[in-house]
N, C-alpha and C. Protein backbone atom coordinates (compact mmCIF):
# COMPACT_ATOMS: atom_id res chain seq x y z
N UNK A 1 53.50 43.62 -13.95
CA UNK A 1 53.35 44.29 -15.23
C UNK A 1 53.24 45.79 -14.96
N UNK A 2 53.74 46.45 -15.80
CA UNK A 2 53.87 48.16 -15.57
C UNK A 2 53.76 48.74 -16.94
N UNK A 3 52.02 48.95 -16.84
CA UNK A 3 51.85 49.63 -17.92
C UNK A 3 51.33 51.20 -17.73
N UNK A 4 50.44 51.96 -18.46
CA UNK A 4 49.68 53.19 -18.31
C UNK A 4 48.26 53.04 -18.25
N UNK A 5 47.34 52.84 -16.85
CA UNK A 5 46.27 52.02 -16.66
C UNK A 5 45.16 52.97 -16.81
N UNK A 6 44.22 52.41 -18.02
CA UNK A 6 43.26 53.33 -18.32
C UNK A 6 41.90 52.27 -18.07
N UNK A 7 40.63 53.27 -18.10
CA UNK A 7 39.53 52.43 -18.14
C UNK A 7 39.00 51.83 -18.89
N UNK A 8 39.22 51.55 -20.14
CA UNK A 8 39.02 51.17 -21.41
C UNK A 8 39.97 49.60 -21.21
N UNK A 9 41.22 49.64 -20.49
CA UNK A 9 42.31 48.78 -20.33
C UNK A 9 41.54 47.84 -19.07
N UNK A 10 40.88 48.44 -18.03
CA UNK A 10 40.91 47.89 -16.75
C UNK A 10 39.82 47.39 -16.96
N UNK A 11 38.39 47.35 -17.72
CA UNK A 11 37.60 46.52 -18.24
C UNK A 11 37.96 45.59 -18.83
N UNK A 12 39.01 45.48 -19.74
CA UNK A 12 38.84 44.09 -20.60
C UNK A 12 40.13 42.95 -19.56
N UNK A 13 40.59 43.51 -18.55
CA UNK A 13 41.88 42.81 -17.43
C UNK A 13 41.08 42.02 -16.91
N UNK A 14 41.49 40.60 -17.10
CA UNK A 14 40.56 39.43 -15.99
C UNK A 14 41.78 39.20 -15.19
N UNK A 15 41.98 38.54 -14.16
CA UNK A 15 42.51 37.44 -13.48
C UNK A 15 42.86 36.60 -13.82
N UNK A 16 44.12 36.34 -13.67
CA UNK A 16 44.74 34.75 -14.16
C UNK A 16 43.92 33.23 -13.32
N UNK A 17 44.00 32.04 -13.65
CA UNK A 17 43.63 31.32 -13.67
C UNK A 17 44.75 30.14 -13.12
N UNK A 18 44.84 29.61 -11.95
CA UNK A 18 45.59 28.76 -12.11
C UNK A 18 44.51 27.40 -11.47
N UNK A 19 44.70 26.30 -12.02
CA UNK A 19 44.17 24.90 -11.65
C UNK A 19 42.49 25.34 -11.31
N UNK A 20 42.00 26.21 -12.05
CA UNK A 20 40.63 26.35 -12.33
C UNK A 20 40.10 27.28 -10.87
N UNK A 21 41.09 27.64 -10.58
CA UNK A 21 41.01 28.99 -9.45
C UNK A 21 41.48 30.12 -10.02
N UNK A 22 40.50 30.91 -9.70
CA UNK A 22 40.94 32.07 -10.14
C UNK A 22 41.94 33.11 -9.03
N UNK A 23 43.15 33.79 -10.05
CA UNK A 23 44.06 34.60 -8.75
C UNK A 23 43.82 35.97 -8.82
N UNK A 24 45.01 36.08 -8.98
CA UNK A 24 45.07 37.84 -9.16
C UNK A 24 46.54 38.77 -9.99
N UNK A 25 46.06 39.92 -10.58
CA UNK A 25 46.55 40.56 -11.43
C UNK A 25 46.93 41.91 -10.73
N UNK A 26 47.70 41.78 -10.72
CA UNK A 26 48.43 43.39 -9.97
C UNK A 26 49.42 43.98 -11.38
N UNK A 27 48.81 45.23 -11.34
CA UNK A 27 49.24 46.03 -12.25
C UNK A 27 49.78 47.13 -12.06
N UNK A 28 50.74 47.87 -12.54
CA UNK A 28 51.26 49.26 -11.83
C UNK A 28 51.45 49.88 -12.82
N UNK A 29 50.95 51.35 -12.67
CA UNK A 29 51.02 52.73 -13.13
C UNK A 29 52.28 52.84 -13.76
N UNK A 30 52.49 53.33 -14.80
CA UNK A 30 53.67 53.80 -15.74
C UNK A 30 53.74 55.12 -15.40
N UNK A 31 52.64 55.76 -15.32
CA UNK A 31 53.13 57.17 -15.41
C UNK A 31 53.32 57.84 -13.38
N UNK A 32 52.59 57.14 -12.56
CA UNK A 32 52.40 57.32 -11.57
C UNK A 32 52.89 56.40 -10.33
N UNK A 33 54.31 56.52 -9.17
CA UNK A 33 55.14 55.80 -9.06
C UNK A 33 54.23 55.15 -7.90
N UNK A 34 54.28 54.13 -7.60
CA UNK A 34 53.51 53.77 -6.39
C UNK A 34 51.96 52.78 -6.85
N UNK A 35 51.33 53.84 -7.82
CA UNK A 35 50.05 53.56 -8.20
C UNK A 35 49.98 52.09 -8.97
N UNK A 36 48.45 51.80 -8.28
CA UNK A 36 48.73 50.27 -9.33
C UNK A 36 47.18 49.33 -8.92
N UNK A 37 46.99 48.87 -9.63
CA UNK A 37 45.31 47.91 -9.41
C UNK A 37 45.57 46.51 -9.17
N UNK A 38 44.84 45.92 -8.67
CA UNK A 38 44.51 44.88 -8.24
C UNK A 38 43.80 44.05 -8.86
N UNK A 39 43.63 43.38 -9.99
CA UNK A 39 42.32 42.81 -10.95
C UNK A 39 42.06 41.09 -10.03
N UNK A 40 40.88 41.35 -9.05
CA UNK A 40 40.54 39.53 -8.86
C UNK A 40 39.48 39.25 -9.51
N UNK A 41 39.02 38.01 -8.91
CA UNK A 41 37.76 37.64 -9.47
C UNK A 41 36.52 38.53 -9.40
N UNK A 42 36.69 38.86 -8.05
CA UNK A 42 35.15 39.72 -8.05
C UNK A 42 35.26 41.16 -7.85
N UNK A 43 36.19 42.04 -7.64
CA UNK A 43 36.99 42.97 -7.75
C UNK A 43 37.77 43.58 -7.99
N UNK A 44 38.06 44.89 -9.13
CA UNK A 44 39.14 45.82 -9.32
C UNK A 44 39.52 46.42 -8.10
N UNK A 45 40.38 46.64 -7.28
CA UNK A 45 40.82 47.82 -6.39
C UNK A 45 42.06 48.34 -6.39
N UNK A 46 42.07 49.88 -6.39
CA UNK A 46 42.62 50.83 -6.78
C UNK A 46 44.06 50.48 -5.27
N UNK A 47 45.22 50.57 -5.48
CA UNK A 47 46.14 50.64 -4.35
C UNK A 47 47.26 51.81 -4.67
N UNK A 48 47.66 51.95 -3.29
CA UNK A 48 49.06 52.87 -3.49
C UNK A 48 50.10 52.36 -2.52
N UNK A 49 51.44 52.42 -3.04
CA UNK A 49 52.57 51.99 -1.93
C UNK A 49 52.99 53.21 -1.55
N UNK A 50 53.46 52.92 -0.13
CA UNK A 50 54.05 54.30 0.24
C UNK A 50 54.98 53.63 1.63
N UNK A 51 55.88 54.39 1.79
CA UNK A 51 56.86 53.86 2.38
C UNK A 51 57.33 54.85 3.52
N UNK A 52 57.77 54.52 5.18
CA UNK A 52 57.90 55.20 6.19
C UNK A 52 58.94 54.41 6.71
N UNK A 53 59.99 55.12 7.60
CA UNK A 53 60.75 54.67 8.41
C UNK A 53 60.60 54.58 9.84
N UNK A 54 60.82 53.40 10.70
CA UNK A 54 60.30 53.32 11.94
C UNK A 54 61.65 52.68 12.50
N UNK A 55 61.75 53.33 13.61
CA UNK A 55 63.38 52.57 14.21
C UNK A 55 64.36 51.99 13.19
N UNK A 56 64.68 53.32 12.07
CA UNK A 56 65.68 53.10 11.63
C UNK A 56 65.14 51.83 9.79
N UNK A 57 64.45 51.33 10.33
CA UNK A 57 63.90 50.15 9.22
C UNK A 57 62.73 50.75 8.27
N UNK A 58 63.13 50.62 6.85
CA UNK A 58 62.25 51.18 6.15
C UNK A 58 60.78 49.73 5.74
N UNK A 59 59.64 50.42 6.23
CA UNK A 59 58.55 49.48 5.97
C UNK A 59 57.72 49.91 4.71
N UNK A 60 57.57 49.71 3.70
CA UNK A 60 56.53 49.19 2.34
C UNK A 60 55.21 48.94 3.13
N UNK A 61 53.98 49.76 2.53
CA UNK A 61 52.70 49.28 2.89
C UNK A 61 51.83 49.24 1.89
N UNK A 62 51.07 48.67 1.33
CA UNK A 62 50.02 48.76 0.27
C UNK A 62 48.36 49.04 0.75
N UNK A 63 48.24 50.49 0.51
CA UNK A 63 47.20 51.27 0.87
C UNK A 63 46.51 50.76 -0.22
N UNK A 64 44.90 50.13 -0.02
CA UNK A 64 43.90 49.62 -0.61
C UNK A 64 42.72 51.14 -0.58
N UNK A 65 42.68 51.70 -1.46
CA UNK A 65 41.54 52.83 -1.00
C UNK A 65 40.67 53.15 -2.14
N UNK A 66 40.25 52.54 -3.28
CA UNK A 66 38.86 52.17 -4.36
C UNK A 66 39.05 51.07 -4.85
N UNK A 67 38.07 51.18 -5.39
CA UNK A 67 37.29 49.76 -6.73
C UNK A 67 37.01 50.60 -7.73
N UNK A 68 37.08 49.54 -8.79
CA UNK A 68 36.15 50.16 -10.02
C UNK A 68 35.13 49.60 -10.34
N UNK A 69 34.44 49.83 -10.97
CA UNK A 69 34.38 51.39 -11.76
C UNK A 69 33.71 52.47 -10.66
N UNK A 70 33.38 52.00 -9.39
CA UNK A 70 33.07 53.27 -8.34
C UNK A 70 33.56 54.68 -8.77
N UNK A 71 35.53 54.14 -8.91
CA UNK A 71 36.28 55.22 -9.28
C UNK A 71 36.69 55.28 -10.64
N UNK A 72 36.78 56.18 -11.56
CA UNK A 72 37.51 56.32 -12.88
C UNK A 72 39.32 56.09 -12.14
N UNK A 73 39.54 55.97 -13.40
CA UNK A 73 41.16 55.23 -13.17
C UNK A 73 41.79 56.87 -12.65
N UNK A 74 41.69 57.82 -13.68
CA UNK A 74 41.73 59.33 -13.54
C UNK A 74 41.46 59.88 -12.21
N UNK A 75 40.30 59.42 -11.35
CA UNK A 75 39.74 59.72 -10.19
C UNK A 75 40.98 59.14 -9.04
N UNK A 76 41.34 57.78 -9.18
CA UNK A 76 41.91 57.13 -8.31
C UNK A 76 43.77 58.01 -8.62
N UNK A 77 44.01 57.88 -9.59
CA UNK A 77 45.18 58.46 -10.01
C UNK A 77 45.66 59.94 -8.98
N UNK A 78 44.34 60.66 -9.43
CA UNK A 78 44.89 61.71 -8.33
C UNK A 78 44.81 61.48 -6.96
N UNK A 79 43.67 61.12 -6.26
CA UNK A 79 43.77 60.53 -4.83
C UNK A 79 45.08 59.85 -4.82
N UNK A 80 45.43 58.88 -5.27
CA UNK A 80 46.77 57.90 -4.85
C UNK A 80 47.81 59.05 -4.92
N UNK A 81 48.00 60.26 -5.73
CA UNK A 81 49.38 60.82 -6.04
C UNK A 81 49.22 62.17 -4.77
N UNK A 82 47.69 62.17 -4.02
CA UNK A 82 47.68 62.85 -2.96
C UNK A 82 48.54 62.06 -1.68
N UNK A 83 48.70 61.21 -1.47
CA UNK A 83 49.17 59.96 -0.73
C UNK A 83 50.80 60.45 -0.43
């Protein structure tokens, strides 16, 4: 899902549910390319993708670096777009 992730939004986001387990909700930034949250059961955390080439092969990594509400969505937004 790729919406514009605010804190007002990231409070009321649970975790999906499958066979009475709870999973997880990954969400990504509309306005910010890369940026995107993590909603589980017992944790929001803030991630960023960022991407490097190594012998030629491009590798995708997903940098895990807050939670909320530790961080405002605003807070994490700029850290991740420092990235």
């Amino acid at each position: 899902m790729k919406t514009k992730i605010t804190d007002a939004k990231l409070r009321d986001w649970k975790p999906p549910v499958n066979d009475g387990k709870p999973g997880q909700l990954i969400i990504y930034d509309k306005n910010l390319t890369g940026f995107g949250v993590c909603v589980g059961a017992k944790k929001k955390s803030f991630f960023v993708f960022y991407s490097r080439t190594i012998n030629g092969k491009r590798d995708r990594k997903r940098h895990v670096f807050a939670e909320f509400p530790a961080y405002s969505v605003e807070e994490a937004r700029a850290q991740a777009s420092e990235h």
